[in-house]
C-alpha atoms as a PDB file:
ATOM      1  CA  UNK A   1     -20.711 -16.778  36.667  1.00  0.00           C
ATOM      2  CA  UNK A   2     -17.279 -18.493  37.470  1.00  0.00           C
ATOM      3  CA  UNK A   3     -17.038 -19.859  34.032  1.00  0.00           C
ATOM      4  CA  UNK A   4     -18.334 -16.398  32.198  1.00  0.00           C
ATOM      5  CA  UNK A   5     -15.581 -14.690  33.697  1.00  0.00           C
ATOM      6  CA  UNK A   6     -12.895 -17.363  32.545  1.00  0.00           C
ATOM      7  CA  UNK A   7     -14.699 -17.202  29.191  1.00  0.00           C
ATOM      8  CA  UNK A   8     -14.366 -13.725  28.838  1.00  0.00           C
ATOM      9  CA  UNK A   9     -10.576 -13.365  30.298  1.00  0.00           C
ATOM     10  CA  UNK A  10      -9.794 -16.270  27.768  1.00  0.00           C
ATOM     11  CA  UNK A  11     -10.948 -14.134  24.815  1.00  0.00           C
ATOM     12  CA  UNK A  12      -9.251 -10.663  26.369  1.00  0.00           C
ATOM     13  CA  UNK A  13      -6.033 -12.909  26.214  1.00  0.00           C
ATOM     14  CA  UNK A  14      -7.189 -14.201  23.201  1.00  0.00           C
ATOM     15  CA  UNK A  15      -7.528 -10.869  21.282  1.00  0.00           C
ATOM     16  CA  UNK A  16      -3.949  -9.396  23.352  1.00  0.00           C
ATOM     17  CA  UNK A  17      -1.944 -12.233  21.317  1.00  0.00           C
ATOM     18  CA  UNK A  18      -3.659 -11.871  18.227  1.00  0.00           C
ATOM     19  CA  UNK A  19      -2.978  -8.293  18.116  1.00  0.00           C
ATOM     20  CA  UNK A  20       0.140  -8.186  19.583  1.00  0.00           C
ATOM     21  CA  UNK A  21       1.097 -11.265  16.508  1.00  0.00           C
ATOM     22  CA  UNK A  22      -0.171  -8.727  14.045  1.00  0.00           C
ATOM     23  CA  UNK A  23       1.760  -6.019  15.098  1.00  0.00           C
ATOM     24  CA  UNK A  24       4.471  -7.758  14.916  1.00  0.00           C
ATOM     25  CA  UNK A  25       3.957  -9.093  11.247  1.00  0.00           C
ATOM     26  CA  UNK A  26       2.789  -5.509  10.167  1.00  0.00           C
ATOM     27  CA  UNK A  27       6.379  -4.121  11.406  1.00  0.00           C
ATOM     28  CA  UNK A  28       8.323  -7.465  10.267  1.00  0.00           C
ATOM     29  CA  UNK A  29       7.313  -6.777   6.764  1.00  0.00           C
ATOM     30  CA  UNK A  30       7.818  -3.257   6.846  1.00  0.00           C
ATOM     31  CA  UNK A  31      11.071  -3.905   7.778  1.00  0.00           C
ATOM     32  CA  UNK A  32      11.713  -6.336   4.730  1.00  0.00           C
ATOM     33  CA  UNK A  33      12.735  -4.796   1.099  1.00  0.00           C
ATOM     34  CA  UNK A  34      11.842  -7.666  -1.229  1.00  0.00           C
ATOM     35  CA  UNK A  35      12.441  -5.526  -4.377  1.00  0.00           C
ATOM     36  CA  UNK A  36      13.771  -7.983  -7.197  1.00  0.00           C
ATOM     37  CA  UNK A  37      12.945  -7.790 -11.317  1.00  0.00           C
ATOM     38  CA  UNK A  38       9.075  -7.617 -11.475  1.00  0.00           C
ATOM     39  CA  UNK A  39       6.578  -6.555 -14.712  1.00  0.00           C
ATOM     40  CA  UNK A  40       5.786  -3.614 -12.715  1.00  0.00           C
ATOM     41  CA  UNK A  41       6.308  -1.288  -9.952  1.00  0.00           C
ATOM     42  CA  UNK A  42       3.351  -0.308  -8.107  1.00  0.00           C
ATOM     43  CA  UNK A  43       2.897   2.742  -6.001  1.00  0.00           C
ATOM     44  CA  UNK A  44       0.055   3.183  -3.814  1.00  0.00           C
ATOM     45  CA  UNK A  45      -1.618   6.311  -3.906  1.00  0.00           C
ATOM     46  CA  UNK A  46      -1.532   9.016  -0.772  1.00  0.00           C
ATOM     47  CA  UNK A  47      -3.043  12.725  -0.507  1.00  0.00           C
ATOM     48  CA  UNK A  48      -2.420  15.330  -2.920  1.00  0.00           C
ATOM     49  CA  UNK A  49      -2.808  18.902  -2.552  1.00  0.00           C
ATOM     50  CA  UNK A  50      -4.088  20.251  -6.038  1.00  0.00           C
ATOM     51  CA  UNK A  51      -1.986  17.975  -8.049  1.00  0.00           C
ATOM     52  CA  UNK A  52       1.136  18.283  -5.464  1.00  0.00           C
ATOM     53  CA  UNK A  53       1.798  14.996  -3.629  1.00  0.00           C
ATOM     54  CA  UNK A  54       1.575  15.267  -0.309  1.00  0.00           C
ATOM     55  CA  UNK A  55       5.101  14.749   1.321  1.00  0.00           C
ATOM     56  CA  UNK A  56       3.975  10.951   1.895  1.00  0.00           C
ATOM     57  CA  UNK A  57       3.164  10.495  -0.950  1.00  0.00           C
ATOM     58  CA  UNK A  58       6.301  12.292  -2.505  1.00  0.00           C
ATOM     59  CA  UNK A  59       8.651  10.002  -0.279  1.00  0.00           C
ATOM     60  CA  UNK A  60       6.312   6.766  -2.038  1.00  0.00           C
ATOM     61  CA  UNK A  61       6.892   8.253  -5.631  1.00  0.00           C
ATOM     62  CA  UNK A  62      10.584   8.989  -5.284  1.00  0.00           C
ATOM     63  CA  UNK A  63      11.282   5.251  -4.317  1.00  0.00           C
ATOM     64  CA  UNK A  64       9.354   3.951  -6.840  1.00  0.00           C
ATOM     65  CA  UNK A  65      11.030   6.497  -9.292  1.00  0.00           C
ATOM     66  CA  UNK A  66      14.413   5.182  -7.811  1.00  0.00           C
ATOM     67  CA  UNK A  67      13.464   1.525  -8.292  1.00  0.00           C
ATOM     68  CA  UNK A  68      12.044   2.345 -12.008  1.00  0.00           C
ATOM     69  CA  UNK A  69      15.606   4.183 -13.340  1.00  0.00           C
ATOM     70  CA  UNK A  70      17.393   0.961 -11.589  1.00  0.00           C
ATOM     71  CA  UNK A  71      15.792  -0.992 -14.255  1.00  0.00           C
ATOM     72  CA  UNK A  72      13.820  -3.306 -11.560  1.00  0.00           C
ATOM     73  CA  UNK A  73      10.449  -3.010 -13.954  1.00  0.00           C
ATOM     74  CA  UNK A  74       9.459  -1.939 -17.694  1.00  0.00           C
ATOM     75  CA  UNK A  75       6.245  -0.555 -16.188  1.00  0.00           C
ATOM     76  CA  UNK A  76       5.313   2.143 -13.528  1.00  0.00           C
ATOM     77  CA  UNK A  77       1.505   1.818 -12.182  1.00  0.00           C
ATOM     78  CA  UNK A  78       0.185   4.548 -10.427  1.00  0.00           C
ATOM     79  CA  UNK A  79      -3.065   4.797  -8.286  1.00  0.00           C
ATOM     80  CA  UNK A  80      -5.767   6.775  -6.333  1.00  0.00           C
ATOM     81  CA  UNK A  81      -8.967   8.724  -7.297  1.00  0.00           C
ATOM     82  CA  UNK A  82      -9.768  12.184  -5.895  1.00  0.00           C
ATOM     83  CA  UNK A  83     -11.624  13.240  -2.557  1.00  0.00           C
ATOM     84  CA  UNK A  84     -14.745  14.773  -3.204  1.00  0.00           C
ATOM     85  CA  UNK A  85     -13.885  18.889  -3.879  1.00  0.00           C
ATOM     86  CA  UNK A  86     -10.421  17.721  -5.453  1.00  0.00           C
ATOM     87  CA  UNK A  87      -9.724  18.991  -9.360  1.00  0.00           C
ATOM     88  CA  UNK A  88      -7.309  15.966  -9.964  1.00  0.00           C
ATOM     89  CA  UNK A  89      -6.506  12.437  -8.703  1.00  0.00           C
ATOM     90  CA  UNK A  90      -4.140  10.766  -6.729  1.00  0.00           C
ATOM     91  CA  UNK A  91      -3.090   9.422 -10.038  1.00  0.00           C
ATOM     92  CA  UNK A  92      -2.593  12.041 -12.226  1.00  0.00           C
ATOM     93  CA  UNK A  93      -0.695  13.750  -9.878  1.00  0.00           C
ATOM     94  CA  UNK A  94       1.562  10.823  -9.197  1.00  0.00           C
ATOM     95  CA  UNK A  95       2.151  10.552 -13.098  1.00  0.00           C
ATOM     96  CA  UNK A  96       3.269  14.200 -13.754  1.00  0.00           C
ATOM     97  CA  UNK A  97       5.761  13.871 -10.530  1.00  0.00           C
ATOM     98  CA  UNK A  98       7.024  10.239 -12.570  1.00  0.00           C
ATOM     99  CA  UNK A  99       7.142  12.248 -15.800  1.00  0.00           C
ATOM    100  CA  UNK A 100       9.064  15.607 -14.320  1.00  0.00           C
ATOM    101  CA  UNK A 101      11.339  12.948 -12.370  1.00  0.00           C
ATOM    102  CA  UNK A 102      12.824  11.475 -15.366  1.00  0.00           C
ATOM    103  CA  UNK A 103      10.360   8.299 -16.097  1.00  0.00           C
ATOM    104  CA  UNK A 104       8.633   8.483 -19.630  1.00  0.00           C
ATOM    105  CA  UNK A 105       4.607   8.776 -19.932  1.00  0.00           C
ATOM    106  CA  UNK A 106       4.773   5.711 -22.336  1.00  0.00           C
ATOM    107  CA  UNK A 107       5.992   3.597 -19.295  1.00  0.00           C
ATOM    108  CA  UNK A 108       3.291   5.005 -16.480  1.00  0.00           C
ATOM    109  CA  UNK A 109       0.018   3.084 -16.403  1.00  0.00           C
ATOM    110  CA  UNK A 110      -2.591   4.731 -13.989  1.00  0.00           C
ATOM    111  CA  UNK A 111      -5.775   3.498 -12.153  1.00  0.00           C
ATOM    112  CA  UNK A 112      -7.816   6.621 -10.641  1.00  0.00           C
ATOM    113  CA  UNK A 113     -10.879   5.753  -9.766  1.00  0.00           C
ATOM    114  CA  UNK A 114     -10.068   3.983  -6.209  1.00  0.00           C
ATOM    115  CA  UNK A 115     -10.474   5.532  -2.846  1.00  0.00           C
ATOM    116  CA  UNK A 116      -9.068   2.798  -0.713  1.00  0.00           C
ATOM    117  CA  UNK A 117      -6.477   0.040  -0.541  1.00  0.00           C
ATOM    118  CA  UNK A 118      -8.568  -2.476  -1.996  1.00  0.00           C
ATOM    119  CA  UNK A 119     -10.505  -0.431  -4.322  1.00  0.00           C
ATOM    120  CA  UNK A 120      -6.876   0.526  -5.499  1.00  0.00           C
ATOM    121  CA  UNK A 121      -5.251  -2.843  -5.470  1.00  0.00           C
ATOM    122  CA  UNK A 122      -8.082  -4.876  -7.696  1.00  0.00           C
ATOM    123  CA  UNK A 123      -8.419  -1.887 -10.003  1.00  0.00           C
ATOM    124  CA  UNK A 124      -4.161  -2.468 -10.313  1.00  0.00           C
ATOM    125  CA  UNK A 125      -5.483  -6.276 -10.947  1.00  0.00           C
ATOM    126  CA  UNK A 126      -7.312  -5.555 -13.930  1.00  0.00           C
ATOM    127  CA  UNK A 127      -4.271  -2.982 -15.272  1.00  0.00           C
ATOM    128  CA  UNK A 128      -1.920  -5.613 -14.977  1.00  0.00           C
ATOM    129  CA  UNK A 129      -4.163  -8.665 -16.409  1.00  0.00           C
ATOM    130  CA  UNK A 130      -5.349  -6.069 -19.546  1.00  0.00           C
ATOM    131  CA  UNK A 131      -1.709  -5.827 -20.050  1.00  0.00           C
ATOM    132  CA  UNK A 132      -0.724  -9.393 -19.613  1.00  0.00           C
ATOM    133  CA  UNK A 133       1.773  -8.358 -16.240  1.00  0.00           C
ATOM    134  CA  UNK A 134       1.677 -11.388 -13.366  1.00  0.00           C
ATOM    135  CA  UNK A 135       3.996  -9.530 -10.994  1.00  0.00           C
ATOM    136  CA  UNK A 136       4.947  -6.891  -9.138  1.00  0.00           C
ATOM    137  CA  UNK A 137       6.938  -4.679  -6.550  1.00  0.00           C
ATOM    138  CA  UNK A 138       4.566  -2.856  -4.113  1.00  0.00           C
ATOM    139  CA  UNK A 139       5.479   0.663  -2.601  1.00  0.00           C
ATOM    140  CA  UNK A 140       3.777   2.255  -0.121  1.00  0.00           C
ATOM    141  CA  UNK A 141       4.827   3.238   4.109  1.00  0.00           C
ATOM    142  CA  UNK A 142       6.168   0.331   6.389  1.00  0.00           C
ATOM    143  CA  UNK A 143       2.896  -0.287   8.389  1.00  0.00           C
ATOM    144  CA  UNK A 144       1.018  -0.393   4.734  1.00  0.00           C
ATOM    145  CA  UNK A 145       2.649  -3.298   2.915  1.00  0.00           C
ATOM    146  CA  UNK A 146       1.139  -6.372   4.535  1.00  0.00           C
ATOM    147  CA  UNK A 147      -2.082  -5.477   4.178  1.00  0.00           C
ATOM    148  CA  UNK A 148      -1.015  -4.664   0.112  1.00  0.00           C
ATOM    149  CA  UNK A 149       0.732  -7.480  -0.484  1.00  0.00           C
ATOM    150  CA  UNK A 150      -1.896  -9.910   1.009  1.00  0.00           C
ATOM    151  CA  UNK A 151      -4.419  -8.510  -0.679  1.00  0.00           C
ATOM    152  CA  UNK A 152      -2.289  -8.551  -3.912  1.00  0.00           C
ATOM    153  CA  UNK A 153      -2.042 -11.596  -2.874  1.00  0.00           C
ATOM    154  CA  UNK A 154      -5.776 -12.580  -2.938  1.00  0.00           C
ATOM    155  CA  UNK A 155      -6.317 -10.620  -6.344  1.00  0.00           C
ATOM    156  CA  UNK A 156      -3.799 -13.076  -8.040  1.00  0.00           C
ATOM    157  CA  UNK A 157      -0.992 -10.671  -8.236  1.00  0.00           C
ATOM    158  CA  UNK A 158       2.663 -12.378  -7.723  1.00  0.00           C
ATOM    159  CA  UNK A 159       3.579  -9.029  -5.305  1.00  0.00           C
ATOM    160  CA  UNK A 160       7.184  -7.898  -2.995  1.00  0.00           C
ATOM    161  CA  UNK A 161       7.046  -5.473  -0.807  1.00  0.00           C
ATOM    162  CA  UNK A 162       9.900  -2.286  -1.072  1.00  0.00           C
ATOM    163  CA  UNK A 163       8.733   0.274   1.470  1.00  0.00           C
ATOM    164  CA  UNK A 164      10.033   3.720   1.206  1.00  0.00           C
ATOM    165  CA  UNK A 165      12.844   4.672   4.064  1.00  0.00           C
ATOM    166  CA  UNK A 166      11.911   8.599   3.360  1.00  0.00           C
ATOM    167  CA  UNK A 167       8.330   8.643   4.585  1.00  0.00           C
ATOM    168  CA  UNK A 168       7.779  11.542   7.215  1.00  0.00           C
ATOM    169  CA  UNK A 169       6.469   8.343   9.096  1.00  0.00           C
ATOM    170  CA  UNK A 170       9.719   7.098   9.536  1.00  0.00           C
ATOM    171  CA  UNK A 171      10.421  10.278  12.271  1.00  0.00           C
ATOM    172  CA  UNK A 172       7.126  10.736  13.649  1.00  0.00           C
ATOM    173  CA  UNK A 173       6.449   8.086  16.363  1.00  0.00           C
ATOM    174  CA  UNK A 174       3.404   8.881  17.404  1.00  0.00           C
ATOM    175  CA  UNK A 175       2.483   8.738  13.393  1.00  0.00           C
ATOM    176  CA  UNK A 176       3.819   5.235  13.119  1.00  0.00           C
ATOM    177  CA  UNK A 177       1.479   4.258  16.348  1.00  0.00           C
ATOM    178  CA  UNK A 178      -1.172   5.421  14.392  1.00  0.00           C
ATOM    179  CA  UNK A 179      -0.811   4.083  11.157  1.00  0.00           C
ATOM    180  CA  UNK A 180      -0.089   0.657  13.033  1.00  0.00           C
ATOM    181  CA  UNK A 181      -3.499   0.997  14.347  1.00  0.00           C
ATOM    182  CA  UNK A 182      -5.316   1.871  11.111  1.00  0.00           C
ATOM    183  CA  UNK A 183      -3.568  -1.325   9.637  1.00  0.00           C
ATOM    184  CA  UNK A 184      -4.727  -3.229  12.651  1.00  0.00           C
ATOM    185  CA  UNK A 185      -8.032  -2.206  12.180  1.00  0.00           C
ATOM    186  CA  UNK A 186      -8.200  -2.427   8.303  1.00  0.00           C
ATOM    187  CA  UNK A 187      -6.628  -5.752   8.621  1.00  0.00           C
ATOM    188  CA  UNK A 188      -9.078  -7.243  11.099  1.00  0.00           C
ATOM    189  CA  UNK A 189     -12.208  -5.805   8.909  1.00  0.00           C
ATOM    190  CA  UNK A 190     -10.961  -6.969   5.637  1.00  0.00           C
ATOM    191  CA  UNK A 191     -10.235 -10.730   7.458  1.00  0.00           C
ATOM    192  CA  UNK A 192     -13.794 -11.085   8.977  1.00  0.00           C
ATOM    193  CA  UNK A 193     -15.204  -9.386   5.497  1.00  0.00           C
ATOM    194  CA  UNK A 194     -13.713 -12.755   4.248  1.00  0.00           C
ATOM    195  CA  UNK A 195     -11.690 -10.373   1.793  1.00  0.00           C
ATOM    196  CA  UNK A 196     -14.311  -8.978   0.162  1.00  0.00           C
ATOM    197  CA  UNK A 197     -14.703  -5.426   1.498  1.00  0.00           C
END
C-alpha cells in the first residue's frame, strides 16, 4: 500500500512539472515575435459573425494585414470553415476584411474547409506545397502559437510565430487562463494522439 501511495504521489508530481513546463513554453512563445521574410503569412482562423470577424479574429487579421503591407511575405493565407448554421466561412470572411484593408485578392490564398487547428494547419500544408511555398509566419493569440508552430512543424512547414498584441485576450485575464488551459489540453491530446488527431 506504502509503495502505491509513493507511486501515485510520484506521478501527481510528475504531471504538476509537466504542466507547469508547458505553461511556461505556451507563454514563452507567446511572448516571442519571430516575424522575419517568409513565402507567406498565415492567419489562423477565429469566429465570425455572418461574415464579420469576431473581434479576435479582427485583432489576428489586422496584424497579419500589418505584417503583409510591411512587405514581410508575397502571399496572405487565410483559414477556417463554417459552424454548422453559418452562411460563410472563417475564410471568406477573413479575405474580404484583407481585401477592404488594403491587401489585393490576387495575393490572398484561402483554405475553408477546416474546423480545428490541425484540420486548418495541414489543409495550409497542401496550399503552400500546391504553390511551391516552404515557409511561413504564423498569426494567431499568444497561448495559440506553440501548438501552431509545432504542428507546422510536423506538417513540414518552415513556420515563426508573430502573435497579435491587440487580441481582447491580451486584457481579459481570466480569458488568457482559459485559453492556457484549452492549449494545455489540446497539446496533451495531440502528443499522446502521436500527432495524428
Amino acid at each position: 500500500m506504502r509503495d502505491l501511495v509513493r507511486l501515485a504521489a510520484a506521478g501527481f508530481l510528475g504531471l504538476i512539472i509537466v504542466t507547469g513546463y508547458t505553461t511556461y513554453r505556451i507563454w514563452a512563445q507567446g511572448l516571442r515575435d519571430d516575424q522575419r521574410p517568409a513565402d507567406a503569412i498565415v492567419v489562423m482562423g477565429a469566429a465570425q459573425y455572418d461574415g464579420r470577424p469576431s473581434p479576435v479574429f479582427a485583432a489576428r487579421l489586422e496584424h497579419a494585414v500589418a505584417l503583409y503591407k510591411a512587405g514581410l511575405a508575397p502571399w496572405l493565407i487565410v483559414t477556417g470553415g463554417k459552424a454548422p448554421g453559418d452562411r460563410t466561412t472563417e475564410a471568406a470572411s477573413a479575405k474580404a476584411y484583407a481585401i477592404a484593408s488594403g491587401i489585393p485578392a490576387a495575393a490572398i490564398l484561402a483554405e475553408d474547409g477546416s474546423r480545428t487547428t490541425l484540420e486548418s494547419i495541414r489543409a495550409v500544408g497542401g496550399v503552400m506545397r500546391a504553390g511551391g511555398l516552404r515557409t511561413a509566419v504564423f498569426v494567431s493569440d499568444r497561448p495559440h502559437i506553440l501548438r501552431v508552430l509545432r504542428m507546422a512543424r510536423d506538417e513540414g512547414i518552415t513556420g515563426w510565430g508573430s502573435p497579435t498584441r491587440t487580441s481582447p485576450l491580451e486584457t481579459d485575464v481570466p480569458g488568457r487562463a482559459d485559453a492556457t488551459i484549452h492549449e494545455l489540453a489540446a497539446l496533451a491530446a495531440y502528443f499522446l494522439a502521436g500527432g495524428a488527431s
